[in-house]
N, C-alpha and C. Protein backbone atom coordinates (compact mmCIF):
# COMPACT_ATOMS: atom_id res chain seq x y z
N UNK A 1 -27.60 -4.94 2.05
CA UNK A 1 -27.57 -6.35 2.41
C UNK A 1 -26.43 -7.02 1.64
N UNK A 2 -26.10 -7.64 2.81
CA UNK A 2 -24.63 -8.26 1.88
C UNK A 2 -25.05 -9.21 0.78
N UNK A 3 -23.90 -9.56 0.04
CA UNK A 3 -24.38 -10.83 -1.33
C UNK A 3 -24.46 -12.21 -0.28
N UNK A 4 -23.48 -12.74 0.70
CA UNK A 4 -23.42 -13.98 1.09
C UNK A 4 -24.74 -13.85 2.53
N UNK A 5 -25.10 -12.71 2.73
CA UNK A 5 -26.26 -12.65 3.87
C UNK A 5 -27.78 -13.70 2.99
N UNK A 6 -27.73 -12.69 1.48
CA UNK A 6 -28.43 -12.92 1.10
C UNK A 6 -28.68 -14.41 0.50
N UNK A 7 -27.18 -15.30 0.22
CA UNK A 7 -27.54 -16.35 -0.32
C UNK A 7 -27.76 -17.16 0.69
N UNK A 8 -27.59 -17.07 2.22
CA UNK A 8 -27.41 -17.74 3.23
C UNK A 8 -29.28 -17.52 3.65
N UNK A 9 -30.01 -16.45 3.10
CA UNK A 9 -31.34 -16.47 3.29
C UNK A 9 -31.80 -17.83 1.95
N UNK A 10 -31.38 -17.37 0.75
CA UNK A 10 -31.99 -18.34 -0.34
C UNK A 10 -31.93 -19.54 0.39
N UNK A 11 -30.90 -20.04 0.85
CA UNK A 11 -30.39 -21.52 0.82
C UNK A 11 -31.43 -22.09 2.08
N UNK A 12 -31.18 -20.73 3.11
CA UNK A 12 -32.38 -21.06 4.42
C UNK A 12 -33.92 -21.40 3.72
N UNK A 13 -34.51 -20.74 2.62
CA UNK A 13 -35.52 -20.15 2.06
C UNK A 13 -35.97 -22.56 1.42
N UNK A 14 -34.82 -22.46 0.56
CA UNK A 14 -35.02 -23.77 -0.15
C UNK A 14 -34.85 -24.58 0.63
N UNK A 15 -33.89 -24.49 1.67
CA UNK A 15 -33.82 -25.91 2.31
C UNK A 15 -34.98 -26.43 3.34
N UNK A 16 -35.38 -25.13 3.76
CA UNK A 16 -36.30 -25.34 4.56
C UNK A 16 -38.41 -25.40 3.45
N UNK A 17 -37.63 -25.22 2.59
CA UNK A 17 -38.87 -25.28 2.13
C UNK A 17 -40.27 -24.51 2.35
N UNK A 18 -39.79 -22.95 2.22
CA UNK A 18 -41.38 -22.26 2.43
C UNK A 18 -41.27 -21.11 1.61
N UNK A 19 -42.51 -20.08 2.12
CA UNK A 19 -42.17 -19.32 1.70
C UNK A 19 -41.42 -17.91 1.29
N UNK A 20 -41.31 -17.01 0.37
CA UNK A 20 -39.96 -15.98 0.62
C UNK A 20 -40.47 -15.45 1.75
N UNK A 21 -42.26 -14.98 1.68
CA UNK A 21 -42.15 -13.90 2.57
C UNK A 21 -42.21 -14.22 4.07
N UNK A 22 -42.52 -15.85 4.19
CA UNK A 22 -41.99 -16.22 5.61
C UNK A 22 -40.63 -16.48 6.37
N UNK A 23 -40.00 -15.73 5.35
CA UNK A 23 -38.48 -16.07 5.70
C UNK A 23 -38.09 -14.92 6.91
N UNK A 24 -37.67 -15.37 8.34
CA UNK A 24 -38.01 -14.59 9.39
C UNK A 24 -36.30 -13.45 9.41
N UNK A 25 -36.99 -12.29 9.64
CA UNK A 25 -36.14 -10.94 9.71
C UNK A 25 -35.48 -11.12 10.59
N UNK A 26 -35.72 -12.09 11.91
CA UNK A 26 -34.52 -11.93 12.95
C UNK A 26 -33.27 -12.96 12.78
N UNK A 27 -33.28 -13.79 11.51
CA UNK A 27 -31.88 -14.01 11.06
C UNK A 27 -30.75 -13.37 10.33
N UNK A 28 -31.09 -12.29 10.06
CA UNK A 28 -30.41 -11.19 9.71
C UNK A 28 -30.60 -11.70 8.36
N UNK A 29 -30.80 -12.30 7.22
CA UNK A 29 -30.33 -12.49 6.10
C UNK A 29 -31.37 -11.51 5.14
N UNK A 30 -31.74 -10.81 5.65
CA UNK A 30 -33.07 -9.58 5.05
C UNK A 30 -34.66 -10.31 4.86
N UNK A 31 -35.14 -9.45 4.20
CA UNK A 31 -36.51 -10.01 3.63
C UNK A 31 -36.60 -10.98 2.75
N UNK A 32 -38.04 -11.58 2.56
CA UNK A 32 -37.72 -12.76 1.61
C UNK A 32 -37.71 -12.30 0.19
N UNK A 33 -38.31 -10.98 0.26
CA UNK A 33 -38.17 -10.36 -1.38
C UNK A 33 -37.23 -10.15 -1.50
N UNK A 34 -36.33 -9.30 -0.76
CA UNK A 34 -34.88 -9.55 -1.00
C UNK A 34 -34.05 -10.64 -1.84
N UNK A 35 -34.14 -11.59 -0.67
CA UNK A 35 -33.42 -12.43 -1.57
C UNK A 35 -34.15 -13.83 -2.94
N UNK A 36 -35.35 -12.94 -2.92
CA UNK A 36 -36.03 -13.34 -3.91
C UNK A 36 -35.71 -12.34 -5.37
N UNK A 37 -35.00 -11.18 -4.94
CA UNK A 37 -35.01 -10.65 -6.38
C UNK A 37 -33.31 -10.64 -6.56
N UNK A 38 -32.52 -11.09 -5.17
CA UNK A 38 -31.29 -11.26 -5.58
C UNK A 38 -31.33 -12.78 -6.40
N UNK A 39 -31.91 -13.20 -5.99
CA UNK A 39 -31.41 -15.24 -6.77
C UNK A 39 -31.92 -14.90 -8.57
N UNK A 40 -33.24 -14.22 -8.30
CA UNK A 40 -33.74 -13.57 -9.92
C UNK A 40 -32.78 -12.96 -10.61
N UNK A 41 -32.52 -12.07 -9.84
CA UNK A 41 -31.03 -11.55 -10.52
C UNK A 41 -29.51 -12.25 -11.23
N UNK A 42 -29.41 -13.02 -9.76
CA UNK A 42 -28.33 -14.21 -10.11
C UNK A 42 -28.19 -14.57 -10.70
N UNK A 43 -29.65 -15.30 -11.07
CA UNK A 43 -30.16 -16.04 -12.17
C UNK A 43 -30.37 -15.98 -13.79
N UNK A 44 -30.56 -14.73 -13.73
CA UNK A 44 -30.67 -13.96 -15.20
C UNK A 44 -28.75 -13.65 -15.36
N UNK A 45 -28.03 -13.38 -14.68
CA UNK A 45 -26.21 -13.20 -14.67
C UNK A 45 -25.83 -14.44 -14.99
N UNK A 46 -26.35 -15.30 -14.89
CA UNK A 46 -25.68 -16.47 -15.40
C UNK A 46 -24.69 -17.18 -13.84
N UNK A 47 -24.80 -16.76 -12.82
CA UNK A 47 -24.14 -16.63 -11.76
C UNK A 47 -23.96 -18.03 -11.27
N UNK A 48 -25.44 -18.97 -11.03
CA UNK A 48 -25.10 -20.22 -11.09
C UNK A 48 -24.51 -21.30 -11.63
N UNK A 49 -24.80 -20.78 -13.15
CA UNK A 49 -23.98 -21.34 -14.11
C UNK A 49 -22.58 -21.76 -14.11
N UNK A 50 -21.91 -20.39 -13.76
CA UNK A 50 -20.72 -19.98 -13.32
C UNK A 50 -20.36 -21.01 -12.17
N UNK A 51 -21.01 -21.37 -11.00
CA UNK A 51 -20.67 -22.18 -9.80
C UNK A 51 -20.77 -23.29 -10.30
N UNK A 52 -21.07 -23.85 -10.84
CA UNK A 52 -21.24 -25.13 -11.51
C UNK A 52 -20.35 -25.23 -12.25
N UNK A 53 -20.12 -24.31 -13.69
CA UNK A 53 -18.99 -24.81 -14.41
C UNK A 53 -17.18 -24.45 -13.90
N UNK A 54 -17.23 -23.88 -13.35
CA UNK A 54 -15.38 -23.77 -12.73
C UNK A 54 -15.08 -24.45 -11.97
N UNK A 55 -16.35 -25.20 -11.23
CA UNK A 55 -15.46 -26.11 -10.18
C UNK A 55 -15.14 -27.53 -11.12
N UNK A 56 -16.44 -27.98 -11.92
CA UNK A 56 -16.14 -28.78 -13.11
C UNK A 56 -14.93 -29.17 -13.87
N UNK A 57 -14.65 -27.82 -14.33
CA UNK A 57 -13.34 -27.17 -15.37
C UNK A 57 -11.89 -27.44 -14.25
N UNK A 58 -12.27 -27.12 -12.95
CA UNK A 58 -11.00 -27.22 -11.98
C UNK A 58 -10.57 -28.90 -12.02
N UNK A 59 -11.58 -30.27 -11.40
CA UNK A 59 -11.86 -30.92 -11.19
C UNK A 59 -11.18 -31.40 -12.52
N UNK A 60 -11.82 -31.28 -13.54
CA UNK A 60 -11.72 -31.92 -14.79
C UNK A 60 -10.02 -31.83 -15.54
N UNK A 61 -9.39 -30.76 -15.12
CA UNK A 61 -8.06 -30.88 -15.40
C UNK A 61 -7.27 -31.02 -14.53
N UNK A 62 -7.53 -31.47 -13.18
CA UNK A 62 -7.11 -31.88 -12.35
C UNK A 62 -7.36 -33.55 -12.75
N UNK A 63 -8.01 -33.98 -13.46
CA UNK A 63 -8.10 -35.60 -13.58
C UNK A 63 -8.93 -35.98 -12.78
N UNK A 64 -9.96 -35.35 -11.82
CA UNK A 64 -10.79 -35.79 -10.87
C UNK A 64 -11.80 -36.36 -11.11
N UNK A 65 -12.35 -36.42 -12.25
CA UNK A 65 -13.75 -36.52 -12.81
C UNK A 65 -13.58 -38.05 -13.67
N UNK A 66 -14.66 -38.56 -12.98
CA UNK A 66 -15.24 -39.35 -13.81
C UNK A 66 -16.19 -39.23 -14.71
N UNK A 67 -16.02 -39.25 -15.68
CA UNK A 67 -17.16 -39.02 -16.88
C UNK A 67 -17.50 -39.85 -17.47
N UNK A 68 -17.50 -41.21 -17.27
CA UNK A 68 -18.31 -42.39 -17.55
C UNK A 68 -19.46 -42.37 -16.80
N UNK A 69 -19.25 -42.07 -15.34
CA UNK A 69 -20.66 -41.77 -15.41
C UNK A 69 -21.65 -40.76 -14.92
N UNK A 70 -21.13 -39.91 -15.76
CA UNK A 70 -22.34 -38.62 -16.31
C UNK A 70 -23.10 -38.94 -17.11
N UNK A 71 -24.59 -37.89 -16.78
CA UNK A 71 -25.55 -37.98 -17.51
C UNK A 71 -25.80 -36.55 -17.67
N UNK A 72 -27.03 -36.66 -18.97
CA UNK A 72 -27.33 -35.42 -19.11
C UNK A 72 -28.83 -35.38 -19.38
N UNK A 73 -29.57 -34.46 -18.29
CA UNK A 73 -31.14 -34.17 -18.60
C UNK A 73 -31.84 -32.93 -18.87
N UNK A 74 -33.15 -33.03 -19.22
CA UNK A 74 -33.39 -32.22 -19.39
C UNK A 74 -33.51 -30.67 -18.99
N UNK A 75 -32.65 -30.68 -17.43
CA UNK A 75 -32.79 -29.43 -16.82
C UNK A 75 -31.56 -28.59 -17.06
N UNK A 76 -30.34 -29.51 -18.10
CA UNK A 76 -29.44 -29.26 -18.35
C UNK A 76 -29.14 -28.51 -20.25
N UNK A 77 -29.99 -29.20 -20.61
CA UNK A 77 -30.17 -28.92 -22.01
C UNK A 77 -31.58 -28.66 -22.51
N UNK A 78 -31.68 -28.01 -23.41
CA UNK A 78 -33.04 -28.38 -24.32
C UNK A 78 -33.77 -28.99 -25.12
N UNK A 79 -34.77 -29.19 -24.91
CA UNK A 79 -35.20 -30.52 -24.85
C UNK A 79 -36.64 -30.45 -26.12
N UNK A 80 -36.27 -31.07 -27.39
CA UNK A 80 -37.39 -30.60 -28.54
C UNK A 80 -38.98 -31.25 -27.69
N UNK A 81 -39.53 -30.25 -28.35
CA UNK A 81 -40.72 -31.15 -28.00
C UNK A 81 -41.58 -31.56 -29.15
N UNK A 82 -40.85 -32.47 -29.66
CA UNK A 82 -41.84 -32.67 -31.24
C UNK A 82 -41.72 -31.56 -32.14
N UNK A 83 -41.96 -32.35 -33.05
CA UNK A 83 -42.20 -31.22 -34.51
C UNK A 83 -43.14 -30.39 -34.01
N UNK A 84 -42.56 -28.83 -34.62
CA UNK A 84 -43.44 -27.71 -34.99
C UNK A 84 -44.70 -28.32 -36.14
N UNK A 85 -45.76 -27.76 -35.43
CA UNK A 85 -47.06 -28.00 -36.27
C UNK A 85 -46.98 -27.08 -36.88
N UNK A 86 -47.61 -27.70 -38.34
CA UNK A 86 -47.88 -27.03 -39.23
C UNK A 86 -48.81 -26.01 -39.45
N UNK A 87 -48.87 -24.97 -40.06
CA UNK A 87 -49.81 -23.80 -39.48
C UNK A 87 -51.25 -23.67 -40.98
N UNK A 88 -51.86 -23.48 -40.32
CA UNK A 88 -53.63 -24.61 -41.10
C UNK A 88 -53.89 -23.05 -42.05
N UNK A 89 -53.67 -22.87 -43.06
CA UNK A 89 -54.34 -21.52 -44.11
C UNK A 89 -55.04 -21.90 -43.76
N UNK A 90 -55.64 -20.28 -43.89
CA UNK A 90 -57.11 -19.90 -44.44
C UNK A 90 -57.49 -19.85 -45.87
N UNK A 91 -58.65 -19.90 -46.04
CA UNK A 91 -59.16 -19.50 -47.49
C UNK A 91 -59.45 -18.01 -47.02
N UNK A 92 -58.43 -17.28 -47.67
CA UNK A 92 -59.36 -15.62 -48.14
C UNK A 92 -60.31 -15.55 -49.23
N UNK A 93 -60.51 -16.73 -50.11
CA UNK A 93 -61.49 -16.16 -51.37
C UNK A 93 -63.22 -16.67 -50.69
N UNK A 94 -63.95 -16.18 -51.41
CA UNK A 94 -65.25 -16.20 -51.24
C UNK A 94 -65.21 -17.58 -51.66
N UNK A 95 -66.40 -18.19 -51.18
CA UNK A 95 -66.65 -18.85 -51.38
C UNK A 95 -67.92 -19.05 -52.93
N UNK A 96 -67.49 -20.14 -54.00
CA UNK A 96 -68.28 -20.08 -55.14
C UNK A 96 -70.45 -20.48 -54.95
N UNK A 97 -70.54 -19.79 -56.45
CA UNK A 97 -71.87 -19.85 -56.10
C UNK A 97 -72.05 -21.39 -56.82
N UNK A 98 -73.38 -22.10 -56.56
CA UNK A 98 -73.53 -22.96 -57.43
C UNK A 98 -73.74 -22.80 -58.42
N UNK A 99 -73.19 -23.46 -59.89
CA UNK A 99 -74.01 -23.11 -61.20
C UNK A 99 -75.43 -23.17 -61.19
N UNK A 100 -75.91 -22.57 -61.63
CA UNK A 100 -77.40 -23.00 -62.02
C UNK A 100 -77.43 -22.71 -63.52
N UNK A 101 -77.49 -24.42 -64.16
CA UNK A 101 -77.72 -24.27 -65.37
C UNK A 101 -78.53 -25.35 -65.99
């Protein structure tokens, strides 16, 4: 299965909104696992990343870009979520007896 068969299934897959495995075989773009383990794949390559940042980088030294108004969210960066909690000891010792005196 070609690479652009397969992204031409993803894009069918998202735009249309369902599921992989209803993604129908007589558009040629394969199965929906297919291109469910190609985008996984993609995805873990950094591949999108890549489409996003060179056209950026092109744009951007070309003078094309406005960057006043960009933003940046959380699907872009990471994002704290509060302080790390503190982690609660245990007592390992026995516990004391009462005096009796």
């Amino acid at each position: 299965m070609s690479d652009r068969l397969c992204l031409q299934g993803i894009l069918f897959v998202l735009y249309n909104d369902m599921a992989w495995q209803l993604l129908p075989l007589e558009l040629g773009f394969g199965s929906g696992q297919t291109c469910w383990r190609r985008l996984d794949r993609w995805q873990e390559e950094g591949v999108f990343d890549q489409l996003h940042r060179v056209p950026l980088a092109e744009l951007n030294a070309a003078g094309e870009l406005d960057w006043s108004r960009a933003c940046v969210d959380g699907s872009h960066i990471c994002a704290k979520k509060g302080a790390p909690a503190p982690v609660r000891r245990r007592s390992t010792g026995g516990k004391r007896a009462a005096d009796t005196t």
